[in-house]
C-alpha atoms as a PDB file:
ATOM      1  CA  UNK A   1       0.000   0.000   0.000  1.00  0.00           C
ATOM      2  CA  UNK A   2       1.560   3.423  -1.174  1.00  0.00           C
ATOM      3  CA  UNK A   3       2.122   6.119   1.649  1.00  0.00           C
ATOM      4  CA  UNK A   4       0.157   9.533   0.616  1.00  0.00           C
ATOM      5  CA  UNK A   5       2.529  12.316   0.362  1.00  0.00           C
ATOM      6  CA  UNK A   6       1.384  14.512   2.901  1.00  0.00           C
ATOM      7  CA  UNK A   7       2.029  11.771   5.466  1.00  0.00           C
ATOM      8  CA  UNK A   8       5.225  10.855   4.029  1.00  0.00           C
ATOM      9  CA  UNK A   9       6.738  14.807   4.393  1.00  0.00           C
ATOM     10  CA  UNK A  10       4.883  15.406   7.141  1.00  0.00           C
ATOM     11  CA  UNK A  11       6.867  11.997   8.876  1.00  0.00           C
ATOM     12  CA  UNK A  12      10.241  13.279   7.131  1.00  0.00           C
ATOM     13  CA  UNK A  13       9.997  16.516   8.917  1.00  0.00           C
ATOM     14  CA  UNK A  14       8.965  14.762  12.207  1.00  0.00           C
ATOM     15  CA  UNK A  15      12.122  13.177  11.731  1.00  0.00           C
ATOM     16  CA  UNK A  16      14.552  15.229  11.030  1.00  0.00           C
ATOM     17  CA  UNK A  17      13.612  17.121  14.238  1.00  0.00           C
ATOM     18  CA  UNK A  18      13.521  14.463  16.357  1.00  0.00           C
ATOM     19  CA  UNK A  19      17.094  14.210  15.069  1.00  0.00           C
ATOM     20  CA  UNK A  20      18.253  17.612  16.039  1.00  0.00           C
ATOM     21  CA  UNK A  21      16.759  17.433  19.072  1.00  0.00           C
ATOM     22  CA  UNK A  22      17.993  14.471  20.473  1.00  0.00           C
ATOM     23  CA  UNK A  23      21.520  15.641  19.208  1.00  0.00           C
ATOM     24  CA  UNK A  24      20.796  18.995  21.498  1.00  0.00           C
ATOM     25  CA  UNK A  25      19.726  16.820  24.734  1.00  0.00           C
ATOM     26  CA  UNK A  26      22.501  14.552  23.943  1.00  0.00           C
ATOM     27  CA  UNK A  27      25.176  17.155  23.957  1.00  0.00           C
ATOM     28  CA  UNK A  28      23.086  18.884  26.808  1.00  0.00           C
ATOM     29  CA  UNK A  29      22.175  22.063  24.826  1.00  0.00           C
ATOM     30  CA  UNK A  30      18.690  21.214  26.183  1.00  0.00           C
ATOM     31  CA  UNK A  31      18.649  20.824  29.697  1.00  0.00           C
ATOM     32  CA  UNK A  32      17.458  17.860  31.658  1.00  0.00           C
ATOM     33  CA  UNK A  33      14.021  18.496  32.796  1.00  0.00           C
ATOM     34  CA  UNK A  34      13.456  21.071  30.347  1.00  0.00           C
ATOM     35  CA  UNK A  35       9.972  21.849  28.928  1.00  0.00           C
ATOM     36  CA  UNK A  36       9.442  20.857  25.201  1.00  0.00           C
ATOM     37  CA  UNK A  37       6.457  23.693  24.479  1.00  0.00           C
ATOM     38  CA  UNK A  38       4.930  22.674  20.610  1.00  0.00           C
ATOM     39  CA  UNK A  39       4.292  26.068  19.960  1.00  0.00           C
ATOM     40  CA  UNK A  40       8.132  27.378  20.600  1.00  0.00           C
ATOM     41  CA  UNK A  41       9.594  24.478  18.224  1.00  0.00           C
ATOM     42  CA  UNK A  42       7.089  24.827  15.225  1.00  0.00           C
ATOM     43  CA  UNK A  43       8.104  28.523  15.170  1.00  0.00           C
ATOM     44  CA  UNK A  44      11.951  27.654  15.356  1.00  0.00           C
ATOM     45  CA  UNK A  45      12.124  25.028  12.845  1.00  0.00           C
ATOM     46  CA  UNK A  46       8.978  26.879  10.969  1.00  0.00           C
ATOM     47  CA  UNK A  47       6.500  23.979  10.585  1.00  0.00           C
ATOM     48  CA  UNK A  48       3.392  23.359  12.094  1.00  0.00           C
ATOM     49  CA  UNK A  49       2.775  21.720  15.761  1.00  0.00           C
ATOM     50  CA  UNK A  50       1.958  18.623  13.407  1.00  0.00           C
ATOM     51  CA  UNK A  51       5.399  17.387  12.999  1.00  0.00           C
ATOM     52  CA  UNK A  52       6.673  18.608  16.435  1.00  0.00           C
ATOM     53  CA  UNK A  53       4.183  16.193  17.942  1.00  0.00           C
ATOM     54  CA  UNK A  54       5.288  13.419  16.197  1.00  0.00           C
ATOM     55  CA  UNK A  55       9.131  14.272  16.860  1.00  0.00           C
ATOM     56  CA  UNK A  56       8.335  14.736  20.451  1.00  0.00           C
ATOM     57  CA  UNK A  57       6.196  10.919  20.471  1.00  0.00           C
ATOM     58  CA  UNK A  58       9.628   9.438  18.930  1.00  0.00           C
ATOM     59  CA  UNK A  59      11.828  10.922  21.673  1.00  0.00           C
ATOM     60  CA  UNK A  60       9.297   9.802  24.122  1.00  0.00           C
ATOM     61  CA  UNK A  61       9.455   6.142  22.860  1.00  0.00           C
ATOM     62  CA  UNK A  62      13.321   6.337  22.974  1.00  0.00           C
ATOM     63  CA  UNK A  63      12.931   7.498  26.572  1.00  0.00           C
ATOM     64  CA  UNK A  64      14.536  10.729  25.635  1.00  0.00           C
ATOM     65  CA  UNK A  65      10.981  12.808  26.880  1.00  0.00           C
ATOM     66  CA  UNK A  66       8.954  11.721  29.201  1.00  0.00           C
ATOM     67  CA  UNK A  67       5.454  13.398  29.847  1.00  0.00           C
ATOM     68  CA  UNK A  68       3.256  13.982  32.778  1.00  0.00           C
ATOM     69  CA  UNK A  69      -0.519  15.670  33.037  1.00  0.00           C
ATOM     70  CA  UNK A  70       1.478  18.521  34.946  1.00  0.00           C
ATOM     71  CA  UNK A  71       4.265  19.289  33.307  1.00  0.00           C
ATOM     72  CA  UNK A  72       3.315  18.200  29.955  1.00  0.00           C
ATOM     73  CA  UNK A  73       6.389  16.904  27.898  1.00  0.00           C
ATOM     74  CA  UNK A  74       9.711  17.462  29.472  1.00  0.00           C
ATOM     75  CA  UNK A  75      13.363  16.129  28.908  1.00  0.00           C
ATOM     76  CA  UNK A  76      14.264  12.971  30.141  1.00  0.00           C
ATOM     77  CA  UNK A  77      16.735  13.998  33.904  1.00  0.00           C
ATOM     78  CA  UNK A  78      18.443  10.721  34.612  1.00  0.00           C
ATOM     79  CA  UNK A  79      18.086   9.365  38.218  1.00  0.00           C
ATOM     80  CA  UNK A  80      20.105   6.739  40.066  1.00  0.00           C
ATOM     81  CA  UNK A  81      17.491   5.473  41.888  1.00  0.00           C
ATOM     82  CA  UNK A  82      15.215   5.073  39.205  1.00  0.00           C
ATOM     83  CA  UNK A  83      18.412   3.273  37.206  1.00  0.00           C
ATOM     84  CA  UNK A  84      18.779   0.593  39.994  1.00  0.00           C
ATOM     85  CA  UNK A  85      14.884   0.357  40.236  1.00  0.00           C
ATOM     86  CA  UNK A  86      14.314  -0.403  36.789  1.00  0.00           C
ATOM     87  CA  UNK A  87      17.373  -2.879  36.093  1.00  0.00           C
ATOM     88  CA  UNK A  88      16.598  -4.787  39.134  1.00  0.00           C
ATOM     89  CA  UNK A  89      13.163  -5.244  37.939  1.00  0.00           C
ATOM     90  CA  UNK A  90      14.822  -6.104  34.254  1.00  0.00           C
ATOM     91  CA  UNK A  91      17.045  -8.681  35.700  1.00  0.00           C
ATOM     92  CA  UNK A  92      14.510 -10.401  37.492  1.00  0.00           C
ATOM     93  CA  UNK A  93      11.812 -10.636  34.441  1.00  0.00           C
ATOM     94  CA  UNK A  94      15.217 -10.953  31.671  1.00  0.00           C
ATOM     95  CA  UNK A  95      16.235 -14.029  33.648  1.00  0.00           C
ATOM     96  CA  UNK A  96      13.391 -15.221  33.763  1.00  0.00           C
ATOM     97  CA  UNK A  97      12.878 -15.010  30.082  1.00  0.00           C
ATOM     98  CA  UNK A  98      16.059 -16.049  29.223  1.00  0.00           C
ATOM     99  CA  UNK A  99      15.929 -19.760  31.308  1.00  0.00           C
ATOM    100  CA  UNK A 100      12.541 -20.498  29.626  1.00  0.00           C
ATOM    101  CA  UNK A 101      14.530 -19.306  26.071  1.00  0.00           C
ATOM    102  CA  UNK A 102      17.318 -21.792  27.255  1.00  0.00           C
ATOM    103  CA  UNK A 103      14.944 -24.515  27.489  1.00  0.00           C
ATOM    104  CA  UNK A 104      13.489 -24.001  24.341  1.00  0.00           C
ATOM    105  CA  UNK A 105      16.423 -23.013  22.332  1.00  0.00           C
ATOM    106  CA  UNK A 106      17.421 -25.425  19.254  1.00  0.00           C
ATOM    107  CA  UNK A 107      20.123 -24.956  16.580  1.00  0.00           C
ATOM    108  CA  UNK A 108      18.553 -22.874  13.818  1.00  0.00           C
ATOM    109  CA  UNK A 109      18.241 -20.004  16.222  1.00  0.00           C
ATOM    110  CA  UNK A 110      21.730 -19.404  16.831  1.00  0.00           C
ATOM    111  CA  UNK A 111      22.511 -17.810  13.322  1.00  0.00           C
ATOM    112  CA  UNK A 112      20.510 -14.535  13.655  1.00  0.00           C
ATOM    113  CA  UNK A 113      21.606 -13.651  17.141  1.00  0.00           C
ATOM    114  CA  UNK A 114      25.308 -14.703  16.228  1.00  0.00           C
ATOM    115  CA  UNK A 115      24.941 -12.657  13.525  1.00  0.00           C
ATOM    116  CA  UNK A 116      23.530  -9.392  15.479  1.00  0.00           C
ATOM    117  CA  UNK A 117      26.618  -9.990  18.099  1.00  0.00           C
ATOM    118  CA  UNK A 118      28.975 -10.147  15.343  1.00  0.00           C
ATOM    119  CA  UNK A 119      27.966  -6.776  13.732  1.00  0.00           C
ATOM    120  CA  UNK A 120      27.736  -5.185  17.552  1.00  0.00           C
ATOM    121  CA  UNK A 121      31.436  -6.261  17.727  1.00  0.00           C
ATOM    122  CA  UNK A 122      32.200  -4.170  14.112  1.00  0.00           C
ATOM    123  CA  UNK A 123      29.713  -1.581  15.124  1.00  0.00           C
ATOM    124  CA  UNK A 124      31.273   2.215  15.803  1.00  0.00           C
ATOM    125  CA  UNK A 125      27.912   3.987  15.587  1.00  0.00           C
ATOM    126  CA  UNK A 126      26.157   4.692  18.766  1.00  0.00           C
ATOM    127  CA  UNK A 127      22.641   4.303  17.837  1.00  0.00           C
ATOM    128  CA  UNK A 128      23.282   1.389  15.596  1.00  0.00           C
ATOM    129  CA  UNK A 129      24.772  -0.380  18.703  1.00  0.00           C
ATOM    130  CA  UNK A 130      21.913   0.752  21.119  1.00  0.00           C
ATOM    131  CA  UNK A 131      19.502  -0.613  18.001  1.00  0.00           C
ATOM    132  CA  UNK A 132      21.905  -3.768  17.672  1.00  0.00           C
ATOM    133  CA  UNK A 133      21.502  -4.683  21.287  1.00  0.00           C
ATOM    134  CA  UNK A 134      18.117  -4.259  21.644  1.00  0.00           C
ATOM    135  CA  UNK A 135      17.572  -6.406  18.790  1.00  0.00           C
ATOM    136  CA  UNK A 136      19.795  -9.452  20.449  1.00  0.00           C
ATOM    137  CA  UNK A 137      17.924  -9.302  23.727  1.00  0.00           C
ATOM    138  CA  UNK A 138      14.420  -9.202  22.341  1.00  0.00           C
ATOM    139  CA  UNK A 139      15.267 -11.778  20.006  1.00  0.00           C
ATOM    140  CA  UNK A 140      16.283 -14.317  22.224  1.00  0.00           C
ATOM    141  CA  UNK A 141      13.743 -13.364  24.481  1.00  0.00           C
ATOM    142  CA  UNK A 142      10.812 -14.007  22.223  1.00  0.00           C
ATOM    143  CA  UNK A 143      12.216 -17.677  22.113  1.00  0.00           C
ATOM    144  CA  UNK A 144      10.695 -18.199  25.461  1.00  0.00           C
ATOM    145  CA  UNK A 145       7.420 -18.136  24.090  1.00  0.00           C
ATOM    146  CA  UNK A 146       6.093 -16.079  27.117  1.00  0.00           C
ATOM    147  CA  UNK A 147       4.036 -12.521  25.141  1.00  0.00           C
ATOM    148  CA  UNK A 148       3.332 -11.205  28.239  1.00  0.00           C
ATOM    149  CA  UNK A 149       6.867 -11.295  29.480  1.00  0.00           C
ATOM    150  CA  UNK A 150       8.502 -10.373  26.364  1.00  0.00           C
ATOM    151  CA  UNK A 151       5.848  -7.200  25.492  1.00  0.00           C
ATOM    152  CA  UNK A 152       6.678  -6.692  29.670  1.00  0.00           C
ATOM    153  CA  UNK A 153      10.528  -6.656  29.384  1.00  0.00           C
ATOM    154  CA  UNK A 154       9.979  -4.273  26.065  1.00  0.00           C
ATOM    155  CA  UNK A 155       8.089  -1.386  27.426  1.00  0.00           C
ATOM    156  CA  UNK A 156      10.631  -1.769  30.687  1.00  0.00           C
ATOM    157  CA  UNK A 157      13.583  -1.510  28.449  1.00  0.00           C
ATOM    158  CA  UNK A 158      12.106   1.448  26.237  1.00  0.00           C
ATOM    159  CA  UNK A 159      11.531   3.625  29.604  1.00  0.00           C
ATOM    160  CA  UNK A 160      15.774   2.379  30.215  1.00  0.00           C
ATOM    161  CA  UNK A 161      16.783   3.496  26.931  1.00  0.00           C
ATOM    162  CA  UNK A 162      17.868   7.196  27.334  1.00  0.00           C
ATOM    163  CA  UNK A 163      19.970   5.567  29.687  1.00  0.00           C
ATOM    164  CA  UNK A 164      22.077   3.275  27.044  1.00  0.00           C
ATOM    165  CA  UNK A 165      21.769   6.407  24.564  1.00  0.00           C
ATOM    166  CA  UNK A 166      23.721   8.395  27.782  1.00  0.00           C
ATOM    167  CA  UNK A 167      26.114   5.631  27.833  1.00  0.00           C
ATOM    168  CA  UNK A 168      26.577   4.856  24.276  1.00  0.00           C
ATOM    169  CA  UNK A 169      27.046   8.496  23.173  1.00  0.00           C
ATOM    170  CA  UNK A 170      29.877   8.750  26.032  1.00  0.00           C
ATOM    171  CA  UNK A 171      31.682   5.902  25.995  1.00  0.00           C
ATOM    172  CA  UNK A 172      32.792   3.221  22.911  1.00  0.00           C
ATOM    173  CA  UNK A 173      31.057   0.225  23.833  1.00  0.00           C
ATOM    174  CA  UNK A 174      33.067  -2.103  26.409  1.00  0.00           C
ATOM    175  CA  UNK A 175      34.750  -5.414  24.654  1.00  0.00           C
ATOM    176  CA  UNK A 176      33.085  -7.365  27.946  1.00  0.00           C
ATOM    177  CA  UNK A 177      29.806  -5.928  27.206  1.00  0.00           C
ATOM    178  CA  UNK A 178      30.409  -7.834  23.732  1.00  0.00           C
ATOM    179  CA  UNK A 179      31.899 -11.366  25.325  1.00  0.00           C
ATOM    180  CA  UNK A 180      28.997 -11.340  27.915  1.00  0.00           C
ATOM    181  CA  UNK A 181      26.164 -11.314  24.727  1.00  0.00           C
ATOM    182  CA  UNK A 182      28.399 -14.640  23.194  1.00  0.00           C
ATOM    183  CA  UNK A 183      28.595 -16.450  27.081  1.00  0.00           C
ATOM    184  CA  UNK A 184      24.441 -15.551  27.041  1.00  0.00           C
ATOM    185  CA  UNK A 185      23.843 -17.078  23.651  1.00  0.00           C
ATOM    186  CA  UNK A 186      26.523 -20.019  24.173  1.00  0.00           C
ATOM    187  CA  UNK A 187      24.459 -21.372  27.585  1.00  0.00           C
ATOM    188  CA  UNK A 188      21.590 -20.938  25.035  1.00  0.00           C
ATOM    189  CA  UNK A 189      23.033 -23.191  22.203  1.00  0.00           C
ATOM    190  CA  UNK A 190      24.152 -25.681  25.233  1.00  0.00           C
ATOM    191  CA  UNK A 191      20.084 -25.514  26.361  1.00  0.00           C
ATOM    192  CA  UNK A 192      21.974 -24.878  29.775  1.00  0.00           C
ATOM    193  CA  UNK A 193      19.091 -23.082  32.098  1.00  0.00           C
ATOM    194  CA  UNK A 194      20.978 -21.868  34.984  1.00  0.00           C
ATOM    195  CA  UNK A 195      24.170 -20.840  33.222  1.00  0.00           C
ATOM    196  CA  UNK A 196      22.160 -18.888  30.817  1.00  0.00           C
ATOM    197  CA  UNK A 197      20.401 -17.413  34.432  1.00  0.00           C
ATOM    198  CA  UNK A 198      23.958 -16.329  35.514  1.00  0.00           C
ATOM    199  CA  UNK A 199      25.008 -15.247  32.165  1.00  0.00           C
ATOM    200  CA  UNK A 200      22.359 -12.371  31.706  1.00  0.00           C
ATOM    201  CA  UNK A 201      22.597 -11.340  35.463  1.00  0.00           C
ATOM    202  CA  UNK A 202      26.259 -10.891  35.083  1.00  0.00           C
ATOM    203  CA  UNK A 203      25.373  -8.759  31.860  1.00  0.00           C
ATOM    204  CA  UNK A 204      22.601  -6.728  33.128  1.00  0.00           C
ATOM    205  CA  UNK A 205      24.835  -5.900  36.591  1.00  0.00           C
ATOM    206  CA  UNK A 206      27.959  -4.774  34.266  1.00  0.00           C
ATOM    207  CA  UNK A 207      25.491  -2.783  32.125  1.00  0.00           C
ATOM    208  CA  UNK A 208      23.970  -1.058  35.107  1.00  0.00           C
ATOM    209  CA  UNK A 209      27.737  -0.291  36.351  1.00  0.00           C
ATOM    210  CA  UNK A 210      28.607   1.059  33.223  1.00  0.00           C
ATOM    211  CA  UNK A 211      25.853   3.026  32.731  1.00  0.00           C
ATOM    212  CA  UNK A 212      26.085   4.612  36.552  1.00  0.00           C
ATOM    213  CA  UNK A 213      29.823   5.508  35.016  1.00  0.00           C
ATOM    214  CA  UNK A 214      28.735   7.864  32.887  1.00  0.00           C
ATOM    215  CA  UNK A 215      26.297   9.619  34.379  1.00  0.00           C
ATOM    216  CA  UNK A 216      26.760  13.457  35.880  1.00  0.00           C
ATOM    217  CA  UNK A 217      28.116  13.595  39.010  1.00  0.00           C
ATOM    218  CA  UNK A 218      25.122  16.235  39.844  1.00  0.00           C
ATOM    219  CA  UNK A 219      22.677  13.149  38.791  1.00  0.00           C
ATOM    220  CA  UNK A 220      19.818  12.794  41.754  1.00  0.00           C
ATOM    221  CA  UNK A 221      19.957  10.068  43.875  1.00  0.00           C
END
């Protein structure tokens, strides 16, 4: 089915601002906790509050913006607590996930994810590697055969995103970060449950460590 132009310009522009924004909160010309206001933005990059709406929905599903009745939509402030919160939630439902994915794994799906480590390893573009990564998880998480968990573990990792983008725009991704994805998909391939438990804990507690790393030293606690 063909895209009417309209939609297709009108999702261009949305686009290409969400692109220049996120490059101004990444580089912090946008404060944290700053109020995105429609209005303002459609008369600085001279389009209608159409496309701002839709650029500001695409940072918001990155977890670049987050939005509140009060406040309306504001840039994403990172938190510690919230951090620790949310990856001790993630290990607990990832582990999960993964054991079952153990359990179920068989030969023809260790091609794909090798694959997506294998480009991670070549990759030198931060949002490629953030997009890379996400892919691997989800993947082998959908081999559990659990929806709920998987489409539970997604929206959980989309509100810990702006945290990897934080990470991945300030540091080159970590070699280890790399060998832990082969030890998680190599308990996989050996349908070995509680090494494949251990394996993604051990990941998920040197991600968190990582990401805590790189975040401001002003960061709330």
């Amino acid at each position: 089915m063909s895209t009417p132009t309209g939609q297709l310009r009108s999702t261009t522009i949305a686009g290409a601002i969400a692109a220049e924004l996120r490059a101004e909160i990444a580089v912090g010309r946008i404060a944290p906790g700053e109020k995105l206001r429609q209005n303002e933005l459609a008369a600085r990059f001279g389009v209608s509050t159409t496309p701002v709406r839709e650029a500001i929905a695409i940072l918001r599903h990155e977890g670049l913006v987050r939005h509140s009745p009060q406040r309306g939509a504001t840039v994403f402030a990172p938190s510690v607590a919230e951090l620790r919160e949310q990856y001790a939630i993630r290990t607990e439902l990832e582990a999960l996930a993964v054991r079952h994915a153990a359990g179920n794994f068989h030969e023809g799906n260790a091609a794909p994810l090798q694959a997506i480590i294998d480009e991670m390893k070549q990759c030198t573009d931060p949002d490629r590697y953030v997009e890379l990564n996400h892919q691997f998880h989800m993947g082998l998480y959908r081999l559990s055969g659990m929806e709920q968990l998987v489409e539970l573990i997604d929206n959980l990792r989309g509100s810990s995103s702006a945290y990897l983008q934080i990470y991945a725009t300030t540091s080159s991704p970590s070699p280890q970060l790399d060998d832990e994805h082969s030890r998680i998909l190599e308990a996989c391939k050996a349908g070995d449950v509680a090494a494949a438990d251990k394996a993604i804990r051990d990941h998920l507690q040197t991600s968190v460590q990582s990401i805590l790393s790189t975040l401001p030293e002003d960061t709330a606690t």
